[in-house]
N, C-alpha and C. Protein backbone atom coordinates (compact mmCIF):
# COMPACT_ATOMS: atom_id res chain seq x y z
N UNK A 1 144.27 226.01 129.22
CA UNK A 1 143.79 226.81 130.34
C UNK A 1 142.31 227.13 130.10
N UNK A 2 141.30 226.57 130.86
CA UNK A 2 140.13 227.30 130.93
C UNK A 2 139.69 228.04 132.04
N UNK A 3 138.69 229.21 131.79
CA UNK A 3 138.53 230.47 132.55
C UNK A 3 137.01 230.43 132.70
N UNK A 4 136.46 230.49 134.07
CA UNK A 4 135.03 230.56 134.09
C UNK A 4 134.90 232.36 134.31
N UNK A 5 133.74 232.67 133.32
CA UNK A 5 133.60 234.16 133.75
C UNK A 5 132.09 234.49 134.18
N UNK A 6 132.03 235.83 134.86
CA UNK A 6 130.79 236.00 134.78
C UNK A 6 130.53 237.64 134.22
N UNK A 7 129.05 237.76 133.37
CA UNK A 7 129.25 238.41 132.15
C UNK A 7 127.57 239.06 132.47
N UNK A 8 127.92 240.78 132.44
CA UNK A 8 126.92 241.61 132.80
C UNK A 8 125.70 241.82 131.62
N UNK A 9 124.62 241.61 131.61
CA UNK A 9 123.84 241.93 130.65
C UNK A 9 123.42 243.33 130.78
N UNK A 10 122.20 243.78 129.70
CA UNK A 10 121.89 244.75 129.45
C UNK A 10 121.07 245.13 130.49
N UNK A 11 120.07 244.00 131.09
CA UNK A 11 119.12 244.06 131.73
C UNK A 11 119.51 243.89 133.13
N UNK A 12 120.81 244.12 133.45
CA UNK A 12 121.59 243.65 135.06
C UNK A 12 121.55 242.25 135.44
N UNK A 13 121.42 241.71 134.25
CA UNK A 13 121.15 240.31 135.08
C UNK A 13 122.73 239.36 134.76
N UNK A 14 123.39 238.55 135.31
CA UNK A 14 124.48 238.02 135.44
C UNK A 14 124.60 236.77 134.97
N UNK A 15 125.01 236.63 134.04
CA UNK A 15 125.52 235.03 133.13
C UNK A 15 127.01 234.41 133.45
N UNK A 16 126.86 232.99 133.96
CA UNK A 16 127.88 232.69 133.95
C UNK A 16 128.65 231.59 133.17
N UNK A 17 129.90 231.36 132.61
CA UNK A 17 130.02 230.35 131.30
C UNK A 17 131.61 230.22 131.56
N UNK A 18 131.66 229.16 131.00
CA UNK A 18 132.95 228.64 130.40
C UNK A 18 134.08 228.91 129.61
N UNK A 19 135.04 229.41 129.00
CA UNK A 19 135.48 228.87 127.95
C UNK A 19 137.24 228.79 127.84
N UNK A 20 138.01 228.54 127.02
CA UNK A 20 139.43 228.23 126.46
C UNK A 20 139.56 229.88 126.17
N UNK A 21 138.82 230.90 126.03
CA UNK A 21 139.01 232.26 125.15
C UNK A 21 138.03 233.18 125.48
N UNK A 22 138.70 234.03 126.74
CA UNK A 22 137.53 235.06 127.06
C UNK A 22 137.52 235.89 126.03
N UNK A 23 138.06 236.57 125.30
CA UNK A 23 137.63 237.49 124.07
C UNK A 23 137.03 236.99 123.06
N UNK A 24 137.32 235.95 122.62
CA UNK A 24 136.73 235.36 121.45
C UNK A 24 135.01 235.14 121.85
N UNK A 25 134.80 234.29 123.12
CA UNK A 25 133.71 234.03 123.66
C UNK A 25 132.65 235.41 124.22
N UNK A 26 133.43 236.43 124.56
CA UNK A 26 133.05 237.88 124.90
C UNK A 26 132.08 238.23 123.54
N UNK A 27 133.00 238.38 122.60
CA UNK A 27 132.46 238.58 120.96
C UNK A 27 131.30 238.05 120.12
N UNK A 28 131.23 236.56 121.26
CA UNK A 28 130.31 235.51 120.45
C UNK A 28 128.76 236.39 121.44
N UNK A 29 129.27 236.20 122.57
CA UNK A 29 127.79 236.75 123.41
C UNK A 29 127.32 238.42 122.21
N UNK A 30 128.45 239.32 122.43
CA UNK A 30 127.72 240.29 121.80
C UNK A 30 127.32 240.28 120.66
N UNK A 31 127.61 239.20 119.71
CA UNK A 31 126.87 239.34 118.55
C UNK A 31 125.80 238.00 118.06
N UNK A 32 125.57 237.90 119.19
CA UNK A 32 124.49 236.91 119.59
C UNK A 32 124.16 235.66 119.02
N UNK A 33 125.35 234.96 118.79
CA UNK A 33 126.12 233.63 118.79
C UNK A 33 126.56 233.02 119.62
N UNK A 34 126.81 233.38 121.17
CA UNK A 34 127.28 232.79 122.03
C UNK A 34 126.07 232.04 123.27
N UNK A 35 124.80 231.23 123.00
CA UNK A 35 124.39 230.49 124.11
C UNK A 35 123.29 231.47 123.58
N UNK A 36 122.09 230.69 124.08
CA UNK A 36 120.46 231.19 124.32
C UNK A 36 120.27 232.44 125.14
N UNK A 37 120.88 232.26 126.61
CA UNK A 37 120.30 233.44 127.15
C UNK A 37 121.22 234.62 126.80
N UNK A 38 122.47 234.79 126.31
CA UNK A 38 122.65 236.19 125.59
C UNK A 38 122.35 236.52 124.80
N UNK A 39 121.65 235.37 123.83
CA UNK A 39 121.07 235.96 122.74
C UNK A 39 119.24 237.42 122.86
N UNK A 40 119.19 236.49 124.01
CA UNK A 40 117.99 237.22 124.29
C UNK A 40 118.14 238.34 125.16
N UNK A 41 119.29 238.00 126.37
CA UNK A 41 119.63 239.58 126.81
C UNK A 41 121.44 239.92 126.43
N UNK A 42 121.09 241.53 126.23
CA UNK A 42 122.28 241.61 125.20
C UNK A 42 123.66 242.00 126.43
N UNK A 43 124.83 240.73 126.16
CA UNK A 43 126.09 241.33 127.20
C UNK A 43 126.53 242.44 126.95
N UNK A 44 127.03 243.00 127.66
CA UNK A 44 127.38 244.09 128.31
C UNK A 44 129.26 244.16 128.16
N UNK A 45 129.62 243.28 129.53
CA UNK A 45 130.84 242.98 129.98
C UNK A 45 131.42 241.86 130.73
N UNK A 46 132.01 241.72 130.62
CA UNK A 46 133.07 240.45 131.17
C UNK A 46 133.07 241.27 133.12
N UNK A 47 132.08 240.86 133.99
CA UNK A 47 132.66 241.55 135.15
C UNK A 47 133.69 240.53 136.37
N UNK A 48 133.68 239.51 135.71
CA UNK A 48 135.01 237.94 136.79
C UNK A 48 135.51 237.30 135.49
N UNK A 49 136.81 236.79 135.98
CA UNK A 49 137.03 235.46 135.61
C UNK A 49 138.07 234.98 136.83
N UNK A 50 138.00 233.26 136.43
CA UNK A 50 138.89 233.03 137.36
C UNK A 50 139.30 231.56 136.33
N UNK A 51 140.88 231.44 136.35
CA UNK A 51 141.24 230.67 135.49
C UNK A 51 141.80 229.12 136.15
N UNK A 52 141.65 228.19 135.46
CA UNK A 52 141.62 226.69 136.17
C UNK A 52 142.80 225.86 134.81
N UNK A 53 143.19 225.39 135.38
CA UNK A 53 144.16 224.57 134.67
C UNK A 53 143.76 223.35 133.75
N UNK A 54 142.41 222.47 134.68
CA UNK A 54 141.62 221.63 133.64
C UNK A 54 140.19 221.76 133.39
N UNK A 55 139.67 221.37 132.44
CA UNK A 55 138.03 221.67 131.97
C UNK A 55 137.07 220.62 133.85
N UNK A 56 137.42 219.69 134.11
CA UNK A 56 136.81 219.38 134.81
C UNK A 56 136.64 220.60 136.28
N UNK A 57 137.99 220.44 136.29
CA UNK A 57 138.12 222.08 137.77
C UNK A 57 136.85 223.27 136.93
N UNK A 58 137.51 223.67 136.21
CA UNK A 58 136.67 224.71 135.57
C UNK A 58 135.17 224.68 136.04
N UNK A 59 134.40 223.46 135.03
CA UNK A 59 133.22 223.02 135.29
C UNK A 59 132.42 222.85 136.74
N UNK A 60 133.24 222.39 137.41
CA UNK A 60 132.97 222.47 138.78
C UNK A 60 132.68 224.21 139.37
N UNK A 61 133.50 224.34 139.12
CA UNK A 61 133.32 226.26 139.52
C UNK A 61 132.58 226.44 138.83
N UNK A 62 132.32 226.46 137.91
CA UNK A 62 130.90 227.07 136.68
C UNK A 62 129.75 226.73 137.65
N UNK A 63 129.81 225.24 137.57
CA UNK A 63 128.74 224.90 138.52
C UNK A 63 128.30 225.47 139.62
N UNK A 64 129.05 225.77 140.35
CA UNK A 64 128.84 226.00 142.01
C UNK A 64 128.46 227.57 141.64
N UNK A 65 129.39 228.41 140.95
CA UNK A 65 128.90 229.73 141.35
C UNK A 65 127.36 229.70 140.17
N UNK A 66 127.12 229.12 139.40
CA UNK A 66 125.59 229.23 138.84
C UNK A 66 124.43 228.68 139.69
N UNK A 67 124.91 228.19 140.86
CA UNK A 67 124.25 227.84 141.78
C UNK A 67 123.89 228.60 142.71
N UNK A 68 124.82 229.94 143.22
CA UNK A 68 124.63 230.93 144.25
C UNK A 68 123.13 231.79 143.37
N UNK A 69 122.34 232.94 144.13
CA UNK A 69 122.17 234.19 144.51
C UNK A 69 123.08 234.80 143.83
N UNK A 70 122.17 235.84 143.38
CA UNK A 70 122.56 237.13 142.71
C UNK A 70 123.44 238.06 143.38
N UNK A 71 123.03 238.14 144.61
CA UNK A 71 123.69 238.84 145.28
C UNK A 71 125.43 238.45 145.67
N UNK A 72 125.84 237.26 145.89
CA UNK A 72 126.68 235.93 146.24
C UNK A 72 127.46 236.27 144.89
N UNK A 73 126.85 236.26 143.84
CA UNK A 73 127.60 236.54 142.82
C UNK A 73 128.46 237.96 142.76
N UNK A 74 127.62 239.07 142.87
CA UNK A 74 128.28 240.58 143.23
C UNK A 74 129.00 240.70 144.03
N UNK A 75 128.89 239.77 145.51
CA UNK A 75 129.65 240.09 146.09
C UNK A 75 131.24 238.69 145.89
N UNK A 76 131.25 238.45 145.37
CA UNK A 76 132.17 237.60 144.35
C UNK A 76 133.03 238.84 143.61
N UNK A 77 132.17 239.56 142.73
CA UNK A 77 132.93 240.53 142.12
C UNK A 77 133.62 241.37 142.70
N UNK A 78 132.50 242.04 143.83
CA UNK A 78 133.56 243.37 144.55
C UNK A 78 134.87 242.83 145.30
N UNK A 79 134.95 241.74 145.61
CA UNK A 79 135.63 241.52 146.43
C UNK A 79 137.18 241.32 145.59
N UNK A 80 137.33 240.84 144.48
CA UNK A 80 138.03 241.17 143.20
C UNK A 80 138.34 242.88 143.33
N UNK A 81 137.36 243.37 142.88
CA UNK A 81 137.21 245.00 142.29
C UNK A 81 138.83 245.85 143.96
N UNK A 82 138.30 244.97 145.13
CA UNK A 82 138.88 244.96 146.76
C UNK A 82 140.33 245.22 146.20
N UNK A 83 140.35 244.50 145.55
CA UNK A 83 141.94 243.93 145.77
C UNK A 83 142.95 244.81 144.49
C-alpha cells in the first residue's frame, strides 16, 4: 500500500511526497533525513493522505497534486477536515 501525503512546514509552506510508511517517513522529515526541502524547512504535520494500492497510481497523484496552487492544495485539505 502506498500513501501520498501532504506535510505542513514551519514556514506554512506545503510538501508533498510519497511513501509505503507515513510515520516512519513523518519522523524522517522531522529529523531532517527525509528529502532536501524539509531539511531546510522544518515539518510540522502530516495535514492529507490518500492511500493507492500501487506505486505507479500513487505517483501519478503525487504528481498531479505537486502540480496544483497552494491554495488547490488547502482546499484539498478542508474538504477532508468537511467530512
Amino acid at each position: 500500500m502506498y500513501s501520498v501525503y501532504l506535510l505542513q512546514c514551519s514556514d506554512g509552506s506545503i510538501y508533498t511526497g510519497i511513501t509505503t510508511d507515513i510515520e516512519r517517513r513523518f519522523l524522517e522529515h522531522k529529523n531532517r533525513k527525509g528529502g532536501h526541502y524539509t531539511s531546510s524547512h522544518k515539518a510540522q504535520k502530516i495535514i492529507y493522505t490518500e492511500k493507492f494500492s500501487t506505486k505507479s497510481e500513487a505517483l501519478k497523484r503525487e504528481s498531479e497534486i505537486k502540480s496544483w496552487r497552494r491554495e488547490k492544495k488547502l482546499a484539498l485539505v478542508s474538504l477532508i477536515k468537511a467530512d
